[in-house]
Protein backbone atom coordinates (compact mmCIF):
# COMPACT_ATOMS: atom_id res chain seq x y z
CA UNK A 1 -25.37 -26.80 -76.34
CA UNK A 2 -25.05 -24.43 -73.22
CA UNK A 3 -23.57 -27.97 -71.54
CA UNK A 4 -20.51 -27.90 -73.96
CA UNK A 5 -19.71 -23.87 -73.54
CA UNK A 6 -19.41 -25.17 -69.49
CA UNK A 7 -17.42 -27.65 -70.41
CA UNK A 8 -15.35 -25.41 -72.72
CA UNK A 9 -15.15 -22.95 -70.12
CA UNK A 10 -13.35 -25.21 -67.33
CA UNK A 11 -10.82 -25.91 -69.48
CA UNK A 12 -9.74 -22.62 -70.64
CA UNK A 13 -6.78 -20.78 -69.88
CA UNK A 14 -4.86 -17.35 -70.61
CA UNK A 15 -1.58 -16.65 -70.81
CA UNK A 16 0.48 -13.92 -72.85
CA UNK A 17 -0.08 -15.76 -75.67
CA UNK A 18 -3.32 -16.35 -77.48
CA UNK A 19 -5.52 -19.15 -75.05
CA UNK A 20 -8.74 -20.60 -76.18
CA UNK A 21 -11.13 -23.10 -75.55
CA UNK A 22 -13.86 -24.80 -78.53
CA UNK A 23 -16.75 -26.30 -77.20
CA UNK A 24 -17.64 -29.02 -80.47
CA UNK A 25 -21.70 -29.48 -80.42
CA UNK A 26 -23.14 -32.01 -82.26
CA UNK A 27 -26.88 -31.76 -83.30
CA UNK A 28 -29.54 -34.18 -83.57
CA UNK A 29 -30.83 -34.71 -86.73
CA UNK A 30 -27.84 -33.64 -88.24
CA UNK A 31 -25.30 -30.88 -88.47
CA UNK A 32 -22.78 -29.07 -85.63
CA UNK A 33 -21.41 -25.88 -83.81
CA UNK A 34 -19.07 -24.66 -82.18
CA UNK A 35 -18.61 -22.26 -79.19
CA UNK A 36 -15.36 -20.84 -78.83
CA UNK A 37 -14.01 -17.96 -76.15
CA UNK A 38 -10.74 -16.35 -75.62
CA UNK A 39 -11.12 -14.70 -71.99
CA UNK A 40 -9.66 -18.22 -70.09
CA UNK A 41 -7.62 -17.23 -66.98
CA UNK A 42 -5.38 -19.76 -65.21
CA UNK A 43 -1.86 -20.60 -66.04
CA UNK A 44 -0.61 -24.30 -67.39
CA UNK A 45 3.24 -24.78 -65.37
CA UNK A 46 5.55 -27.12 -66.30
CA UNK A 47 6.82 -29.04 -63.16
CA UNK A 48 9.68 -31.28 -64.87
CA UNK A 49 7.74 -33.26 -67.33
CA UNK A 50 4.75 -32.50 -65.60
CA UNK A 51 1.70 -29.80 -67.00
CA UNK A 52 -0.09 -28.54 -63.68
CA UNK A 53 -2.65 -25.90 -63.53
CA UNK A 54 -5.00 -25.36 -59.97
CA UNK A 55 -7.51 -23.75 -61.75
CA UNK A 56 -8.52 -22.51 -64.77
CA UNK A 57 -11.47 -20.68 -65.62
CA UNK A 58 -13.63 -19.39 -68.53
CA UNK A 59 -17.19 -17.10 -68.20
CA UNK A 60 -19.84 -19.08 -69.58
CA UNK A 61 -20.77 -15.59 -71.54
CA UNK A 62 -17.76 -15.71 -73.03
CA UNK A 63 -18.44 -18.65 -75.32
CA UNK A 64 -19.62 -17.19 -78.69
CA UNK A 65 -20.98 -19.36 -81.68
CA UNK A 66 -21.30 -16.66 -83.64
CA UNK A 67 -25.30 -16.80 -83.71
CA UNK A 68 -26.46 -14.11 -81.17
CA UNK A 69 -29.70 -15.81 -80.25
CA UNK A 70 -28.14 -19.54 -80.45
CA UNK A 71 -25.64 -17.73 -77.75
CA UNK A 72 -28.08 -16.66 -75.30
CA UNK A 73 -29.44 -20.48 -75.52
CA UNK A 74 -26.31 -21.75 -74.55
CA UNK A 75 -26.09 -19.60 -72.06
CA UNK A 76 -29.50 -20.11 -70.19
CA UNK A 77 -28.90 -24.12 -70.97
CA UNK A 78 -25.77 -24.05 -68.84
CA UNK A 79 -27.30 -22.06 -65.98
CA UNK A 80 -24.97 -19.41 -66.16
CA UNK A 81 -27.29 -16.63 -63.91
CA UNK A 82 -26.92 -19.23 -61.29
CA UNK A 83 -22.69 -20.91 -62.37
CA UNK A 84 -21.52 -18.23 -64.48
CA UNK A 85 -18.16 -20.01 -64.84
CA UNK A 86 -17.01 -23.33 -65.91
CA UNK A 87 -13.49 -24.42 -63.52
CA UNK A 88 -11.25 -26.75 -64.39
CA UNK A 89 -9.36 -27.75 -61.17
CA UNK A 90 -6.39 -30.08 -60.19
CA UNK A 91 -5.09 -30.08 -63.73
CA UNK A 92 -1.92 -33.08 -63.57
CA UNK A 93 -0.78 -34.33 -66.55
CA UNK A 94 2.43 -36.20 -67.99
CA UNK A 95 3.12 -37.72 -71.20
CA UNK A 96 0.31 -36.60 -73.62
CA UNK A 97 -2.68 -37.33 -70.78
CA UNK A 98 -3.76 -36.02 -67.98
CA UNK A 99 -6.43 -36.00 -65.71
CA UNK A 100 -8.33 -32.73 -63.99
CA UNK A 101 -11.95 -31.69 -62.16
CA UNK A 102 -14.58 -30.09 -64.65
CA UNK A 103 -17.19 -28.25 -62.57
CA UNK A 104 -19.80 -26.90 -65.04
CA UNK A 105 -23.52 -26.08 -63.61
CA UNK A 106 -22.29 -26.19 -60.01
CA UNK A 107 -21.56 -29.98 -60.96
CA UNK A 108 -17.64 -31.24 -60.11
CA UNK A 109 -16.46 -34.87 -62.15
CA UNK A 110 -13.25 -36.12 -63.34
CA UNK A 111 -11.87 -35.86 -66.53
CA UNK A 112 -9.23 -37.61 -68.86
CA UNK A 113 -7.34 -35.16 -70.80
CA UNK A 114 -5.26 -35.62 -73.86
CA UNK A 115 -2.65 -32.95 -75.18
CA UNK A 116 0.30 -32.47 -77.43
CA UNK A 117 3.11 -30.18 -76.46
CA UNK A 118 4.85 -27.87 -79.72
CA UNK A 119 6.60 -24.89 -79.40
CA UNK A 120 5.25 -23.62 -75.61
CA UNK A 121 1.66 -24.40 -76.87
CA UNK A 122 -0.47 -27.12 -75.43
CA UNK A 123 -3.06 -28.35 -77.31
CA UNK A 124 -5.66 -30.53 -75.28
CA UNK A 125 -8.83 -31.78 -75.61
CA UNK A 126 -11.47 -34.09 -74.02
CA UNK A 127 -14.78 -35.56 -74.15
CA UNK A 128 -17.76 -35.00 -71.88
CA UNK A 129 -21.29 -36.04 -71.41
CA UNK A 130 -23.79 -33.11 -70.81
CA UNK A 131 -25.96 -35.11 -68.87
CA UNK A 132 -23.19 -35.98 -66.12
CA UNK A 133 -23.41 -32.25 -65.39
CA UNK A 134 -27.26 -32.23 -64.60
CA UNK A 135 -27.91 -30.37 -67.82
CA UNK A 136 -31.75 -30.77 -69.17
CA UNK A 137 -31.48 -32.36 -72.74
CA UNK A 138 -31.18 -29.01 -75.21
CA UNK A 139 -33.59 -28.66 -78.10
CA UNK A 140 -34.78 -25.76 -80.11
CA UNK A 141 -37.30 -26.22 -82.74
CA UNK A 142 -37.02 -29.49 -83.11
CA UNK A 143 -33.18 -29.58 -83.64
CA UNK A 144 -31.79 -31.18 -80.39
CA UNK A 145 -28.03 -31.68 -79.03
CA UNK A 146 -26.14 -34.79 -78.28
CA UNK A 147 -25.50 -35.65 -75.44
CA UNK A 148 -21.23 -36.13 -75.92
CA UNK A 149 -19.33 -33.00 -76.47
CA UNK A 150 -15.99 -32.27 -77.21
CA UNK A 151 -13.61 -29.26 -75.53
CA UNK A 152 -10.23 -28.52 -77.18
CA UNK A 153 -8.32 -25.55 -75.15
CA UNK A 154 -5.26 -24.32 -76.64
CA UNK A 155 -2.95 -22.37 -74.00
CA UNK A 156 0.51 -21.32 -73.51
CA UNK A 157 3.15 -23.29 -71.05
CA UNK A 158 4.74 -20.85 -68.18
């Protein structure tokens, strides 16, 4: 759970208009959550056809699931009293994919990015693995959390 909010956070972004990132949990038996945050900083430019960013961030705090406790979970599972942020760095992208750095838990890989452009609003998302990020498997009372997430940010193009 906490692994996704990370995740979530690197990708964030905030402009004048509304930004957001979704963190998309899936659970293990069954069912899902989601972790959501509007405080992303950064700034997506538009260099000819190309979508840049250097860096955009999002406080792992931020993420909310709208369960108080199931916050403070995801929290502690994605170290954030040690990497209170997740960064998304080196942000290129050009024709509906891109590619950027995703450093959640103090832990930097690449990531493949796909995004739609409408109306000054980019709408991206991409998948991750938890475990790539050094992130102990999450469980909680016998409900446990797979190990692929998915991150959808929504931000405005300078």
């Amino acid at each position: 759970m906490k692994l996704l909010v990370t995740l979530l956070s690197l990708i964030s972004f905030s402009v004048f208009a509304q930004s957001s990132i979704t963190v998309n949990v899936t659970l293990s038996p069954s069912g899902s959550f989601q972790a959501t945050s509007t405080k992303v900083k950064g700034n997506l430019k538009k260099n000819g056809d190309m979508i840049e960013a250097d860096k955009i961030q999002v406080m792992i705090e931020s993420l909310k699931t709208g369960i108080e406790l199931r916050d403070e979970h995801f929290a502690k599972h994605l170290n954030y009293g040690t990497h209170p942020k997740a960064v998304i760095s080196g942000l290129k992208a050009q024709n509906g994919k891109g590619t950027a750095q995703l450093e959640v838990n103090g832990v930097s890989k690449p990531v493949s990015i796909n995004y739609e452009l409408k109306d000054g609003q980019v709408k991206a998302n991409f998948k991750v693995k938890a475990s790539d990020f050094k992130l102990a498997k999450a469980q909680y009372l016998g409900v446990g959390v797979e190990d692929d997430v998915v991150i959808n940010v929504e931000m405005p193009l300078k």
